[in-house]
C-alpha atoms as a PDB file:
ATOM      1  CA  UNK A   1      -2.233   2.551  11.340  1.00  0.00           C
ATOM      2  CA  UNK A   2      -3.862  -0.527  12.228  1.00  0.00           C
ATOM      3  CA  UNK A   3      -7.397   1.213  12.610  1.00  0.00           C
ATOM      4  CA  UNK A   4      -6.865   2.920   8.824  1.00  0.00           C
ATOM      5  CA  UNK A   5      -5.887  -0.602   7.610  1.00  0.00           C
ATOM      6  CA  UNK A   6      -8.446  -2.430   9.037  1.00  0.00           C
ATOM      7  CA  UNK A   7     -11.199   0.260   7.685  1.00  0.00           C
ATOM      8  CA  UNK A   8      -9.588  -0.306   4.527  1.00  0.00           C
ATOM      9  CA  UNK A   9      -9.875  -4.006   3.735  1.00  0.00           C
ATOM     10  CA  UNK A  10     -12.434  -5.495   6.373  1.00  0.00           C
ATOM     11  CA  UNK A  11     -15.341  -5.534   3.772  1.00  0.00           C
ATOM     12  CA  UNK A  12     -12.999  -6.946   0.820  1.00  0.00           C
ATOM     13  CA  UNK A  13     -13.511 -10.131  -0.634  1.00  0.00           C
ATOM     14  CA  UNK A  14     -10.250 -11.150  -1.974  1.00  0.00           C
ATOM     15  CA  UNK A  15      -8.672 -14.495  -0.368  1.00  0.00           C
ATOM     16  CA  UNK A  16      -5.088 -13.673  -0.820  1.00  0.00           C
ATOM     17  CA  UNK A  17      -4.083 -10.400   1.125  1.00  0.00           C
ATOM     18  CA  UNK A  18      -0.405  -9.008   0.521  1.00  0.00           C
ATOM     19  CA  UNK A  19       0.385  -5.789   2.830  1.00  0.00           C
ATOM     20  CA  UNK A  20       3.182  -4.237   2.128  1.00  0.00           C
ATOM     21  CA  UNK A  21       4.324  -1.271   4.894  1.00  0.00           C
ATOM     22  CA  UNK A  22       8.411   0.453   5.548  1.00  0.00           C
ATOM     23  CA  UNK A  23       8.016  -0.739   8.918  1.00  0.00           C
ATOM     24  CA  UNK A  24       6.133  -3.585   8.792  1.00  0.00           C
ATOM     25  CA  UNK A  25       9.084  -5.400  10.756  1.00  0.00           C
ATOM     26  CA  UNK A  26       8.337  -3.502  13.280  1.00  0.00           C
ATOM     27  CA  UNK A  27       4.665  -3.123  12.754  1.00  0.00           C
ATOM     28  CA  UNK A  28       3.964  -6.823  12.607  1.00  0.00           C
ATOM     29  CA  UNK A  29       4.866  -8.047  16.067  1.00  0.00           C
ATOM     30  CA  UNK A  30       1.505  -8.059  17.732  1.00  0.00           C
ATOM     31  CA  UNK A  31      -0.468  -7.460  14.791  1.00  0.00           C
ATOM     32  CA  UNK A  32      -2.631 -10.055  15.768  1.00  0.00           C
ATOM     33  CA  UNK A  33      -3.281  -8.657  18.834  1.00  0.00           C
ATOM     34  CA  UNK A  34      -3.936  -5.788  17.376  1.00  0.00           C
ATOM     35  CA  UNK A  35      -6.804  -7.083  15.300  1.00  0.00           C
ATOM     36  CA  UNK A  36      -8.221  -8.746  18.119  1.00  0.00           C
ATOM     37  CA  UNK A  37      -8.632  -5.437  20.375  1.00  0.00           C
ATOM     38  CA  UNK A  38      -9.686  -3.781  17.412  1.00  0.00           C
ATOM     39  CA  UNK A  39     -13.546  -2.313  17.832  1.00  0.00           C
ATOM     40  CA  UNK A  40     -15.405  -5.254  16.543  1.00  0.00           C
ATOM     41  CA  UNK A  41     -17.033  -3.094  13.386  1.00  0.00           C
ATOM     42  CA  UNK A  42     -13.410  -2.989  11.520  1.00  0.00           C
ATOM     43  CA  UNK A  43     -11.812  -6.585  13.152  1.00  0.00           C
ATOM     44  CA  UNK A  44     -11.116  -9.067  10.769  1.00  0.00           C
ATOM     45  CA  UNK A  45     -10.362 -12.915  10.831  1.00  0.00           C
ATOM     46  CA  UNK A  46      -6.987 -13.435   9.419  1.00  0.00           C
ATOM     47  CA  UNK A  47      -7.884 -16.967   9.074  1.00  0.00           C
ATOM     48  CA  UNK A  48     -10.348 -16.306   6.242  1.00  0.00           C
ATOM     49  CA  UNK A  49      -7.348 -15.290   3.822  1.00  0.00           C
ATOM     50  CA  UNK A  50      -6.070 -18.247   2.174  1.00  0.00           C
ATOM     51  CA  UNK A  51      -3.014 -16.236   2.331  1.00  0.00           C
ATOM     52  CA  UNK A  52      -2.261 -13.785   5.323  1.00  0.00           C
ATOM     53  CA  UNK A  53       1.338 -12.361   4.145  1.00  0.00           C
ATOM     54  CA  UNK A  54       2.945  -8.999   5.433  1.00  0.00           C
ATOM     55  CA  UNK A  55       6.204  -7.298   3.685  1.00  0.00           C
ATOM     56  CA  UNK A  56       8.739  -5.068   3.581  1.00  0.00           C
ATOM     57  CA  UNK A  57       8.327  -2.813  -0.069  1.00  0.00           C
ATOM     58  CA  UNK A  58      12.069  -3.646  -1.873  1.00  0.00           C
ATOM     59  CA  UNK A  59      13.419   0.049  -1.927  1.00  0.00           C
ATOM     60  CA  UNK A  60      12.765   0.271   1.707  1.00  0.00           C
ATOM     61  CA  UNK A  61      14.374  -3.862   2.646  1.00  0.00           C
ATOM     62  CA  UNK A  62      17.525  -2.789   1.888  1.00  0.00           C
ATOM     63  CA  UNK A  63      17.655  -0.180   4.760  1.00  0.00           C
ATOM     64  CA  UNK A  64      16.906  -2.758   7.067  1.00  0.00           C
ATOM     65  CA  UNK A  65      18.697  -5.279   9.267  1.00  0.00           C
ATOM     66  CA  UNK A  66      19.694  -8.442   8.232  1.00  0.00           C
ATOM     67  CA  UNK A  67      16.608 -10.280  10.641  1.00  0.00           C
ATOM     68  CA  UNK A  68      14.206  -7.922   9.004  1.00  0.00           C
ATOM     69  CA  UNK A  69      15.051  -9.513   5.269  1.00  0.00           C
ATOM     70  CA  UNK A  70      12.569 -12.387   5.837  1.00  0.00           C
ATOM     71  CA  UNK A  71      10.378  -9.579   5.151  1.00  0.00           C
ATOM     72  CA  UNK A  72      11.890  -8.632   1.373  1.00  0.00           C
ATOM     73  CA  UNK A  73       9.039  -9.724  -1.009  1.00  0.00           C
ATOM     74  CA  UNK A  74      11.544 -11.564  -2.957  1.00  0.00           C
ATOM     75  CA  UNK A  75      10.748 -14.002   0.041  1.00  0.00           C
ATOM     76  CA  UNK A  76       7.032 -14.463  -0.488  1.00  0.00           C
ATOM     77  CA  UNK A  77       5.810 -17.088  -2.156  1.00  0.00           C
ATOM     78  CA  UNK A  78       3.594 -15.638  -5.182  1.00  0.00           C
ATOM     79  CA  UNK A  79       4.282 -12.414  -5.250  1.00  0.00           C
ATOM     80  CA  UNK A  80       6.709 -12.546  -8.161  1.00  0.00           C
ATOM     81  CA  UNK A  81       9.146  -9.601  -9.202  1.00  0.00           C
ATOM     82  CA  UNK A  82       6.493  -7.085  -7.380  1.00  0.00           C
ATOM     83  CA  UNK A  83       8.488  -3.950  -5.878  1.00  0.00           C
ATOM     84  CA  UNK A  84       5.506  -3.377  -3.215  1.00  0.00           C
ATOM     85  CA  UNK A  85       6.466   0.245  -4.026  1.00  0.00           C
ATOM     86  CA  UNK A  86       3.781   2.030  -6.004  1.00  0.00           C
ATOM     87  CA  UNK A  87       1.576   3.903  -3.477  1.00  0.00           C
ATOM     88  CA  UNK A  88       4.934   5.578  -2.715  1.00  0.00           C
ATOM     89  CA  UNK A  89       5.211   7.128  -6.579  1.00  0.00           C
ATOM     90  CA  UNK A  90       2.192   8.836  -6.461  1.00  0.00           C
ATOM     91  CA  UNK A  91       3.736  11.000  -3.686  1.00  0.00           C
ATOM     92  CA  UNK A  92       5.633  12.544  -6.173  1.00  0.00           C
ATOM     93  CA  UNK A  93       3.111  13.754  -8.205  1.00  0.00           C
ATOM     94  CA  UNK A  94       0.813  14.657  -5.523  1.00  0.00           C
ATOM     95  CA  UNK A  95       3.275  16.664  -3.354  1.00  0.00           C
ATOM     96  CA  UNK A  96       3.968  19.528  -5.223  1.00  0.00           C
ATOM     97  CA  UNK A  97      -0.146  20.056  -5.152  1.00  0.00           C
ATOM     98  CA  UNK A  98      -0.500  20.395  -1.400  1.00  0.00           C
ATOM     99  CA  UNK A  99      -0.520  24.134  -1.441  1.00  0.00           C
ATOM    100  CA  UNK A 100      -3.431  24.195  -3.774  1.00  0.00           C
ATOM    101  CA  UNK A 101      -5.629  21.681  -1.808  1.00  0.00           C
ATOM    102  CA  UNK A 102      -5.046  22.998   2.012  1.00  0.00           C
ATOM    103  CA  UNK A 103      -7.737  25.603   1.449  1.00  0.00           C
ATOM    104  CA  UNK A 104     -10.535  23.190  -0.575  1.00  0.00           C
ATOM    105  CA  UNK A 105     -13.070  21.728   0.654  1.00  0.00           C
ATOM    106  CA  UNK A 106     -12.782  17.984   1.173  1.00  0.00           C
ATOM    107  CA  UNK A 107     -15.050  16.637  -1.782  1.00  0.00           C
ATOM    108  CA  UNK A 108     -12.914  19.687  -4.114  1.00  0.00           C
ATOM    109  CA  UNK A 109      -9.804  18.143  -3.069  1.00  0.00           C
ATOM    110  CA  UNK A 110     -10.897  14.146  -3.330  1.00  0.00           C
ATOM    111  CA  UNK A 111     -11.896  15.071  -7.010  1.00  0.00           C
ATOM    112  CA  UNK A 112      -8.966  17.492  -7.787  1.00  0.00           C
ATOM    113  CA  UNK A 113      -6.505  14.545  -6.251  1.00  0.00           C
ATOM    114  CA  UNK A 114      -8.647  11.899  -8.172  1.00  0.00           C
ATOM    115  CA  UNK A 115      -8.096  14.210 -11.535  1.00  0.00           C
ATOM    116  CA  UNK A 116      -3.979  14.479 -10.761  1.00  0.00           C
ATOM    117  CA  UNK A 117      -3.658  10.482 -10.374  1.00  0.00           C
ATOM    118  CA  UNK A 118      -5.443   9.937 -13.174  1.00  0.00           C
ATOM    119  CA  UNK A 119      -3.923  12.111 -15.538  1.00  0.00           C
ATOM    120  CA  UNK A 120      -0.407  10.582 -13.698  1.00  0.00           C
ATOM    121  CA  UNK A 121      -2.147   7.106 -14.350  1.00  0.00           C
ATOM    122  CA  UNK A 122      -2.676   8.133 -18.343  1.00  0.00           C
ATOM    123  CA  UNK A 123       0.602   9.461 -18.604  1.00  0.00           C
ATOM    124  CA  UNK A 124       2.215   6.021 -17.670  1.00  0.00           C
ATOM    125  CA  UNK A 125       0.546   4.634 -19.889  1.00  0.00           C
ATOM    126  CA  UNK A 126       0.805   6.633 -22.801  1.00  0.00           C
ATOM    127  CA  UNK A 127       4.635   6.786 -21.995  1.00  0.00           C
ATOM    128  CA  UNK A 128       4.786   2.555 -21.799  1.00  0.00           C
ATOM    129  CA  UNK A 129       3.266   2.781 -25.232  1.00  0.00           C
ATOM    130  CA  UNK A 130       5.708   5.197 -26.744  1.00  0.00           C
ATOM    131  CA  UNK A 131       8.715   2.939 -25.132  1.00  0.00           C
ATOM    132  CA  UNK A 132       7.435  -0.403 -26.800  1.00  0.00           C
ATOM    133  CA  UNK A 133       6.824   0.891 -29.704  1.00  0.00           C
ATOM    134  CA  UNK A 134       9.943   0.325 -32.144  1.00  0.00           C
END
């Protein structure tokens, strides 16, 4: 996990970095020590974040012991009524299409997934537009 993570945001830019994981409890006790033995290509400095901040994604806080709720992103300061949880809904979507992907290639699935969340993605938003409007 740490390796996929740190692929994912060592070239990124932003200066306040919010990562959100079920475990992260768990995941977060030597994290730093982690990123240190990390191969230097993916390491990061955690001190060039003006804010470094780890969570636990609300549906999942709940499950947790009562130590782990300094985790809850209620606790965070400027993350606001975020539920950390929308990575997660996508799963729903993209389960059911697992049988038709195991046999494509990789770039045929990448675009076929790509295709599914955005049509998922458009149907949100059509749907939040039907809800508001009166």
């Amino acid at each position: 996990m740490v390796y996929l993570w740190l692929t994912a945001i060592k070239d990124t830019r932003v200066r306040r970095l919010l990562t959100t994981y079920d475990i992260m409890c768990a995941w977060d006790v030597h994290l730093l020590d982690r990123i240190a033995e990390a191969p230097q290509d993916i390491r990061i400095d955690p001190d060039k974040f003006e804010v470094f901040m780890t969570g636990i994604p609300n549906f999942h806080i709940h499950g947790h012991q009562a130590k782990c709720q300094s985790y809850s992103l209620h606790f965070k300061k400027g993350v606001g009524q975020t539920c950390g949880e929308i990575i997660e809904v996508g799963w729903s979507v993209s389960n059911p299409a697992a049988g038709a992907t195991a046999s494509m290639s990789a770039g045929a699935r990448a675009d076929w997934l790509d295709d599914l969340w955005n049509d998922a993605n458009w149907q949100k938003c059509v749907r939040m537009r039907e809800s508001s409007t009166p």
